[in-house]
PDB file of N, CA and C in Angstrom:
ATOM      1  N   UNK A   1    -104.657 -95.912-133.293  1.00  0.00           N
ATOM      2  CA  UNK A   1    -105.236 -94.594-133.224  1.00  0.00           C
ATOM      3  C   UNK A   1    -105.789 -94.370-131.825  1.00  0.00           C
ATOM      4  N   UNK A   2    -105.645 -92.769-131.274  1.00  0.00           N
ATOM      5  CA  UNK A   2    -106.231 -92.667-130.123  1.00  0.00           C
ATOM      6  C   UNK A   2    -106.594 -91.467-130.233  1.00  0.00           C
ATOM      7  N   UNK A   3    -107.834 -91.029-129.205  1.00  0.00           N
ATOM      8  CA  UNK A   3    -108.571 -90.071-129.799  1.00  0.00           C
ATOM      9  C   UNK A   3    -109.020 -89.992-128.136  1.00  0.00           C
ATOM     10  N   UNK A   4    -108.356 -88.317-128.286  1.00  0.00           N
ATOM     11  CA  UNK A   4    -108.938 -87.686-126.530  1.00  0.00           C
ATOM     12  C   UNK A   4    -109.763 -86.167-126.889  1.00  0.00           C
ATOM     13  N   UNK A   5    -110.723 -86.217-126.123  1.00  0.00           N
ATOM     14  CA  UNK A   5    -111.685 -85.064-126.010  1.00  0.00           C
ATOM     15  C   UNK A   5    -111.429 -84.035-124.495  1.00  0.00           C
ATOM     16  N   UNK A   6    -110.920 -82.699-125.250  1.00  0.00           N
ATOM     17  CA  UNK A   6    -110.450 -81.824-124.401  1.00  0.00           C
ATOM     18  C   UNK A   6    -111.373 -80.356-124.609  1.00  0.00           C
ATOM     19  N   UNK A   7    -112.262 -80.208-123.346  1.00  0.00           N
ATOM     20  CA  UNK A   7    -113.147 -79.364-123.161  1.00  0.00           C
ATOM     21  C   UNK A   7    -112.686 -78.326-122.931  1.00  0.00           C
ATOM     22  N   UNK A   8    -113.372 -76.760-123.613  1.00  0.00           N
ATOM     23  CA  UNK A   8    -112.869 -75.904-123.317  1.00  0.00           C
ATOM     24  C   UNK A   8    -113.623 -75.479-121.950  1.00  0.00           C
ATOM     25  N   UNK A   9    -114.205 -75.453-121.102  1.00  0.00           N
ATOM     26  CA  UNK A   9    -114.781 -75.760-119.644  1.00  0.00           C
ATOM     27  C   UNK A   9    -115.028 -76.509-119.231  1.00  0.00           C
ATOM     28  N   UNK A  10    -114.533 -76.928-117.990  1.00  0.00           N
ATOM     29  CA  UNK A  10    -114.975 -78.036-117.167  1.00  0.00           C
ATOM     30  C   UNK A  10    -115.553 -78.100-116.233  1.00  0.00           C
ATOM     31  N   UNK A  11    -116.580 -78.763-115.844  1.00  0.00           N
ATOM     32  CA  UNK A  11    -117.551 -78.639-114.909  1.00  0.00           C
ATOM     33  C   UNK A  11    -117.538 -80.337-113.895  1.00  0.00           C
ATOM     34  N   UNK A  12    -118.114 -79.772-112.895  1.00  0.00           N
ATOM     35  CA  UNK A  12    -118.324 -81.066-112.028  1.00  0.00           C
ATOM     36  C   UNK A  12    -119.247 -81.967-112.553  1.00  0.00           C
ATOM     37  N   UNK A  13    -120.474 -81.313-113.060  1.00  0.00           N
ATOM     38  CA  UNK A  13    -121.524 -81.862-113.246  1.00  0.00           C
ATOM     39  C   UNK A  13    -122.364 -80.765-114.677  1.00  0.00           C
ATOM     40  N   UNK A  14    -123.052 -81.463-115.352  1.00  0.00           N
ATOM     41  CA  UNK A  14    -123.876 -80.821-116.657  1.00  0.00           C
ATOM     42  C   UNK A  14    -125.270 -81.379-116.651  1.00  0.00           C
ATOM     43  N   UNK A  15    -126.123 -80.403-117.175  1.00  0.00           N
ATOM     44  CA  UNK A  15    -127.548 -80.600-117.807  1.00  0.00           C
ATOM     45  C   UNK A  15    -127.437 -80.658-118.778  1.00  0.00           C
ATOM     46  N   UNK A  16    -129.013 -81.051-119.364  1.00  0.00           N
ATOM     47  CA  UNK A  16    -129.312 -81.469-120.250  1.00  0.00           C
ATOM     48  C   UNK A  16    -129.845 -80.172-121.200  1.00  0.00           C
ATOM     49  N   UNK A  17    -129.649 -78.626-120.849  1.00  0.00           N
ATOM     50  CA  UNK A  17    -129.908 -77.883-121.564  1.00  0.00           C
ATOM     51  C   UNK A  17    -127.985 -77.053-121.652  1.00  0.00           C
ATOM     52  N   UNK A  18    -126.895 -77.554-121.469  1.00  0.00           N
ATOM     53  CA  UNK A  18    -125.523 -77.056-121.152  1.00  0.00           C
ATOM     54  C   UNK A  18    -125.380 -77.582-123.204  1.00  0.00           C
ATOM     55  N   UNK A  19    -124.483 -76.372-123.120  1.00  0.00           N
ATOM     56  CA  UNK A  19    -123.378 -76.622-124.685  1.00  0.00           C
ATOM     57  C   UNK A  19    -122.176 -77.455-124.224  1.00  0.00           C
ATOM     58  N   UNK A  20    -121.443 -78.087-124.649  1.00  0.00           N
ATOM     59  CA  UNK A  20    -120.059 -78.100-124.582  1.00  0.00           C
ATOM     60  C   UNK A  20    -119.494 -77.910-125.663  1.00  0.00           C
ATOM     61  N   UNK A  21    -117.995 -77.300-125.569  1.00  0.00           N
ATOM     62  CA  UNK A  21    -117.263 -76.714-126.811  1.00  0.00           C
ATOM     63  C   UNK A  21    -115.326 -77.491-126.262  1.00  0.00           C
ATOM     64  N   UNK A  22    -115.155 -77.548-127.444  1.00  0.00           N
ATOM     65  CA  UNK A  22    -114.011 -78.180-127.504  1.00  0.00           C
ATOM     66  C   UNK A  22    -113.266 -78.411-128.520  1.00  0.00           C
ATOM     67  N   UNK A  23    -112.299 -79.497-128.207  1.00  0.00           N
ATOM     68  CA  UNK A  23    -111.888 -80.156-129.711  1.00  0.00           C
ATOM     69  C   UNK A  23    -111.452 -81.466-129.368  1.00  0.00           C
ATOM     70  N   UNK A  24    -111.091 -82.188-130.742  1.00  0.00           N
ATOM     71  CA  UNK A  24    -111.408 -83.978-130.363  1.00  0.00           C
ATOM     72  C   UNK A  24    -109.832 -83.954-131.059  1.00  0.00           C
ATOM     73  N   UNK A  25    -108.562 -84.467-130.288  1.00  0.00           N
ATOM     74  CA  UNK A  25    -107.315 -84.767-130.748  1.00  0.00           C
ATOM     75  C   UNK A  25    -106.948 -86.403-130.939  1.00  0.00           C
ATOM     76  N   UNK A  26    -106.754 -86.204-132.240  1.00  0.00           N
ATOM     77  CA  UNK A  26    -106.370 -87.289-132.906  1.00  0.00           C
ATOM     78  C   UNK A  26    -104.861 -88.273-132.961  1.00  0.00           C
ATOM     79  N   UNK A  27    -104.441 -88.815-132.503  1.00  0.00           N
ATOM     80  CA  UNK A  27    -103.358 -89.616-132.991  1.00  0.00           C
ATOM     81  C   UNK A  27    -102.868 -90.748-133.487  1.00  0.00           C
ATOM     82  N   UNK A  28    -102.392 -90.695-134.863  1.00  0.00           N
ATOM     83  CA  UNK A  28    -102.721 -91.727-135.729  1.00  0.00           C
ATOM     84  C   UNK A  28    -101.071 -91.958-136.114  1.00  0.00           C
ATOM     85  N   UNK A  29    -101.093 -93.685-135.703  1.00  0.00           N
ATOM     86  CA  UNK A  29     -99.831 -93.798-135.902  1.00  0.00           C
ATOM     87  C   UNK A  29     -98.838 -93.944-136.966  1.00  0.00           C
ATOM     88  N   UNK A  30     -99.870 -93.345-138.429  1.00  0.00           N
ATOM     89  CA  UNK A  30     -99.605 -93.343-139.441  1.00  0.00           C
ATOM     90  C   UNK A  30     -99.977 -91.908-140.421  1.00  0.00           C
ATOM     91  N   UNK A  31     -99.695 -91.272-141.415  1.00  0.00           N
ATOM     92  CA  UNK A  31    -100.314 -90.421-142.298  1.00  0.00           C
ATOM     93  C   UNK A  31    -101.449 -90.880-142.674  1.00  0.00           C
ATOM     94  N   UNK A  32    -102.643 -90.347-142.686  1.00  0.00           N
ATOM     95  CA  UNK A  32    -104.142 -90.470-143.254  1.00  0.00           C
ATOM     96  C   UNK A  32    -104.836 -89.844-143.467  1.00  0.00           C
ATOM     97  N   UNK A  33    -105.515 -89.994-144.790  1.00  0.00           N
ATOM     98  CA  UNK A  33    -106.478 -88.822-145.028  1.00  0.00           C
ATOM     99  C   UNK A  33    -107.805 -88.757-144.330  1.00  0.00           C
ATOM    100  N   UNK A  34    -107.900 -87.690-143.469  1.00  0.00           N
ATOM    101  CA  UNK A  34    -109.993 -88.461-142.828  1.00  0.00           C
ATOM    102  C   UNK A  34    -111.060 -87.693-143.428  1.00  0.00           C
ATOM    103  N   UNK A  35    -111.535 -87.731-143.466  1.00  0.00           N
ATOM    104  CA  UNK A  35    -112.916 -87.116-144.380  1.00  0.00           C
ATOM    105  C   UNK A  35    -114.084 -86.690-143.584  1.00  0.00           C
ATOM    106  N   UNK A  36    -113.649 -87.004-142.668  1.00  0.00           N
ATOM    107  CA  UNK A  36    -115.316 -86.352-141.398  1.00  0.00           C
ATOM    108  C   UNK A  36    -115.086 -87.257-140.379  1.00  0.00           C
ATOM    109  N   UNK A  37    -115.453 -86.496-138.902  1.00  0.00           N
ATOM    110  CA  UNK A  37    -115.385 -87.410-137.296  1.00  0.00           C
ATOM    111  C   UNK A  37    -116.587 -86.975-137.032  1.00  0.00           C
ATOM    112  N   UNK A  38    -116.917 -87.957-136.631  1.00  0.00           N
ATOM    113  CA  UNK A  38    -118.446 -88.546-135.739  1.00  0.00           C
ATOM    114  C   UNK A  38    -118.299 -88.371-134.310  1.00  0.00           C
ATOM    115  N   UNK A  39    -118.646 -87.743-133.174  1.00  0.00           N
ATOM    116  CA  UNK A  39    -118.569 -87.904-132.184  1.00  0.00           C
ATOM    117  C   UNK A  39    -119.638 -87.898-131.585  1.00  0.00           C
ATOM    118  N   UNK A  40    -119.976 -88.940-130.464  1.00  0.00           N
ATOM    119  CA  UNK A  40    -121.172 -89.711-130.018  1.00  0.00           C
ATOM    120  C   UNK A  40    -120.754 -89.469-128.536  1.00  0.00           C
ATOM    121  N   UNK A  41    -121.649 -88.424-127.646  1.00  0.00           N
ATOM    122  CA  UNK A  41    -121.467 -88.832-126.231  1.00  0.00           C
ATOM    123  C   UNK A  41    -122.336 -89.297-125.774  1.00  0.00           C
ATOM    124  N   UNK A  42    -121.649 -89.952-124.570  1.00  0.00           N
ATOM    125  CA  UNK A  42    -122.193 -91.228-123.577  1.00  0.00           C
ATOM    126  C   UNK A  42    -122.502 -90.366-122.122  1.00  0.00           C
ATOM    127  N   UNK A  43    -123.801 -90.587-121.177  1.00  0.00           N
ATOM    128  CA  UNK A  43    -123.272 -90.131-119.966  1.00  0.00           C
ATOM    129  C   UNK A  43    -124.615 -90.993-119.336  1.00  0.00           C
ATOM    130  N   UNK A  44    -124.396 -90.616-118.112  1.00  0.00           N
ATOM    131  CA  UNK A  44    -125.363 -91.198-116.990  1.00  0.00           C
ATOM    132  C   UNK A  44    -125.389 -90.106-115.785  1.00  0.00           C
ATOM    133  N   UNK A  45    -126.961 -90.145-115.560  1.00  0.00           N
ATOM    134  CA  UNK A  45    -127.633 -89.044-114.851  1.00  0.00           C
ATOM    135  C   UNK A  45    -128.012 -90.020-113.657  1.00  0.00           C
ATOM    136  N   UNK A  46    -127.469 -89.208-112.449  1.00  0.00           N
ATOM    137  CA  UNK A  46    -128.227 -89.879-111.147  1.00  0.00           C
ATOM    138  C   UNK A  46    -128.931 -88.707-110.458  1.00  0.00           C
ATOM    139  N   UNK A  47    -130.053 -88.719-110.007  1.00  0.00           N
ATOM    140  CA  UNK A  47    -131.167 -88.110-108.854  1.00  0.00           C
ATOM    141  C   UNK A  47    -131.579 -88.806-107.878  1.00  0.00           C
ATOM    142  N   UNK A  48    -130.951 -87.690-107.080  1.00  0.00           N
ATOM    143  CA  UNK A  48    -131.686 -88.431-105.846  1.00  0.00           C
ATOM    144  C   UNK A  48    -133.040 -87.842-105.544  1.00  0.00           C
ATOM    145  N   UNK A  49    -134.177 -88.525-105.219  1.00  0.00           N
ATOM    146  CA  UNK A  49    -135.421 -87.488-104.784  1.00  0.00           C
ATOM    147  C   UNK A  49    -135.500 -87.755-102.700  1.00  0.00           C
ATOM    148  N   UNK A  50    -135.789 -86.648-102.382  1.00  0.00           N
ATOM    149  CA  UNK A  50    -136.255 -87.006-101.104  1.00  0.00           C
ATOM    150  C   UNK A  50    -137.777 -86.828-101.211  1.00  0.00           C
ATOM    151  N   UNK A  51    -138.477 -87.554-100.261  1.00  0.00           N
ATOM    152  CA  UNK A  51    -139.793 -87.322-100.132  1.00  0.00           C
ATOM    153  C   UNK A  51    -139.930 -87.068 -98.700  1.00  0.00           C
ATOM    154  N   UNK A  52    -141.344 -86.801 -98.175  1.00  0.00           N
ATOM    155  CA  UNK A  52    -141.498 -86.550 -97.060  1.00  0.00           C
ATOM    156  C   UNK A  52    -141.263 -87.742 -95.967  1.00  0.00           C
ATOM    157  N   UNK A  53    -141.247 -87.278 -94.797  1.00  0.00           N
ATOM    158  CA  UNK A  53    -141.140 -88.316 -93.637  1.00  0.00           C
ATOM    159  C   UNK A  53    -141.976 -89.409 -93.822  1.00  0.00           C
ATOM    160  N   UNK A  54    -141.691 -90.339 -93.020  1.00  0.00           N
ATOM    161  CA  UNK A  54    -142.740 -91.520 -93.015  1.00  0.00           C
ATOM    162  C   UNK A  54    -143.909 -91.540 -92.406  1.00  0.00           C
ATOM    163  N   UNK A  55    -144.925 -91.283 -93.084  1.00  0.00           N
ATOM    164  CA  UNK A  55    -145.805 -90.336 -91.702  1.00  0.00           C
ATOM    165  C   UNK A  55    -146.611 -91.775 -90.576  1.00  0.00           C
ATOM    166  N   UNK A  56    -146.230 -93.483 -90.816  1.00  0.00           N
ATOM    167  CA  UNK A  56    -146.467 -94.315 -89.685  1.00  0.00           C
ATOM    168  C   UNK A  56    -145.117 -94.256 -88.621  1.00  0.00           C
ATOM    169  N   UNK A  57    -144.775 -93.350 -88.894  1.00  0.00           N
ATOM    170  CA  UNK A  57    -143.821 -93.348 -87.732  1.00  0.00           C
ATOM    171  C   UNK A  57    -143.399 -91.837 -87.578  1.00  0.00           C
ATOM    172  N   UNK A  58    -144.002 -91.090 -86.463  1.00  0.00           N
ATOM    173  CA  UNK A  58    -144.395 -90.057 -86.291  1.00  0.00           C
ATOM    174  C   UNK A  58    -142.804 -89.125 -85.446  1.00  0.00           C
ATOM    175  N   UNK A  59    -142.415 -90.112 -85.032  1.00  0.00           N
ATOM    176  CA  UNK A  59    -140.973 -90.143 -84.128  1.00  0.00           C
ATOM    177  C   UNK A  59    -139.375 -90.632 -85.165  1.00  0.00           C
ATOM    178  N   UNK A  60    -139.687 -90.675 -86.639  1.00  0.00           N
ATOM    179  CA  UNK A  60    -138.926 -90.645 -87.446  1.00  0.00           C
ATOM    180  C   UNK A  60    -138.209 -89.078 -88.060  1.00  0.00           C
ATOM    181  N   UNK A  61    -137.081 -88.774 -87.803  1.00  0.00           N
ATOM    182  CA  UNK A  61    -136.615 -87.709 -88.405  1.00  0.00           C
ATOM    183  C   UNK A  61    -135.900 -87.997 -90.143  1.00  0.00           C
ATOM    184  N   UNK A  62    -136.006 -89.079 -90.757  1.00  0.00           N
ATOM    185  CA  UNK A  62    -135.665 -89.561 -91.536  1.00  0.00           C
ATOM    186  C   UNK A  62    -136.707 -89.252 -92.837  1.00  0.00           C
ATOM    187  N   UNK A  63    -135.714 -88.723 -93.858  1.00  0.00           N
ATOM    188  CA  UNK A  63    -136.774 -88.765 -94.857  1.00  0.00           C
ATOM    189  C   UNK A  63    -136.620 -89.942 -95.920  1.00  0.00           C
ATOM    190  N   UNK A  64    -137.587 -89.999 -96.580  1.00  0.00           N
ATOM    191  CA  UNK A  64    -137.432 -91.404 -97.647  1.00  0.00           C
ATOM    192  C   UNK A  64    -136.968 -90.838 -98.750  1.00  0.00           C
ATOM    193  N   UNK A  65    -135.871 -91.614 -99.335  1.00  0.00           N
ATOM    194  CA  UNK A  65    -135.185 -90.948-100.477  1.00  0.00           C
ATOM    195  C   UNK A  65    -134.799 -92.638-101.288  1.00  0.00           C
ATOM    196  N   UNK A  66    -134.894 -91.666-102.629  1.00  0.00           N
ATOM    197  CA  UNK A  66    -134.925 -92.614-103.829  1.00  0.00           C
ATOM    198  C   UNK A  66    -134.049 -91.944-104.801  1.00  0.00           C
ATOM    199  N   UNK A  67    -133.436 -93.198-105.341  1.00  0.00           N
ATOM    200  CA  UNK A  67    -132.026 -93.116-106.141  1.00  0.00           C
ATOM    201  C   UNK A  67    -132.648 -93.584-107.678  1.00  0.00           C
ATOM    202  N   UNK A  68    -132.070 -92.287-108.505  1.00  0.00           N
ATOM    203  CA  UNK A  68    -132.744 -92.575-109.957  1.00  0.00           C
ATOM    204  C   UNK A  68    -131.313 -92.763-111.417  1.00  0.00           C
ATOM    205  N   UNK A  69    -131.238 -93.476-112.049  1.00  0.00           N
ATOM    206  CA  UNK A  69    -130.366 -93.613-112.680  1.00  0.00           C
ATOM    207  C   UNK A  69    -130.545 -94.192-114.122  1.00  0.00           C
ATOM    208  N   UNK A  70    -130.175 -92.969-114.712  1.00  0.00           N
ATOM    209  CA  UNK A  70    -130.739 -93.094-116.257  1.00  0.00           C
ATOM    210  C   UNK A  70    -129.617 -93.056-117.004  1.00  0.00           C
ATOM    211  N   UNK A  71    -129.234 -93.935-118.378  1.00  0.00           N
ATOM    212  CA  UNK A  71    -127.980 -93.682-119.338  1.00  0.00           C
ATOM    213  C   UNK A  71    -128.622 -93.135-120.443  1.00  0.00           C
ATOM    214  N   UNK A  72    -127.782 -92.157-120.989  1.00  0.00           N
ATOM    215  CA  UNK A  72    -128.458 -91.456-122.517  1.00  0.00           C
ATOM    216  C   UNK A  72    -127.297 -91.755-123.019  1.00  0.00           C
TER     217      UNK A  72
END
């Protein structure tokens, strides 16, 4: 059995307040009766934050940035 998820929009990137709409295609290498599909998504969120300059180094054009990475 193989089972592909085909969105009716596609986006580069989604929030956490976005719908998605679609449908989930099935192929089963046999006749079967199914009775209900479960579908469970997976994703991972990265942020980057910048913060301000470094203020011990006054001659820095560089800002400090931090990499955030969460799986739901």
């Amino acid at each position: 059995m193989s089972a592909t998820i085909v969105l009716d929009s596609r986006h580069t990137h989604y929030t956490n307040l976005d719908f998605l709409t679609g449908k989930v295609l099935l192929q089963l290498p046999t006749e079967a009766a199914i009775g209900g599909i479960q579908v469970k998504l997976e994703c991972e969120s990265r942020t980057r934050l910048s913060g301000p300059r470094n203020p011990q180094n006054v001659h820095s054009d560089k800002k400090r940035t931090e990499l955030e990475v969460h799986k739901v």
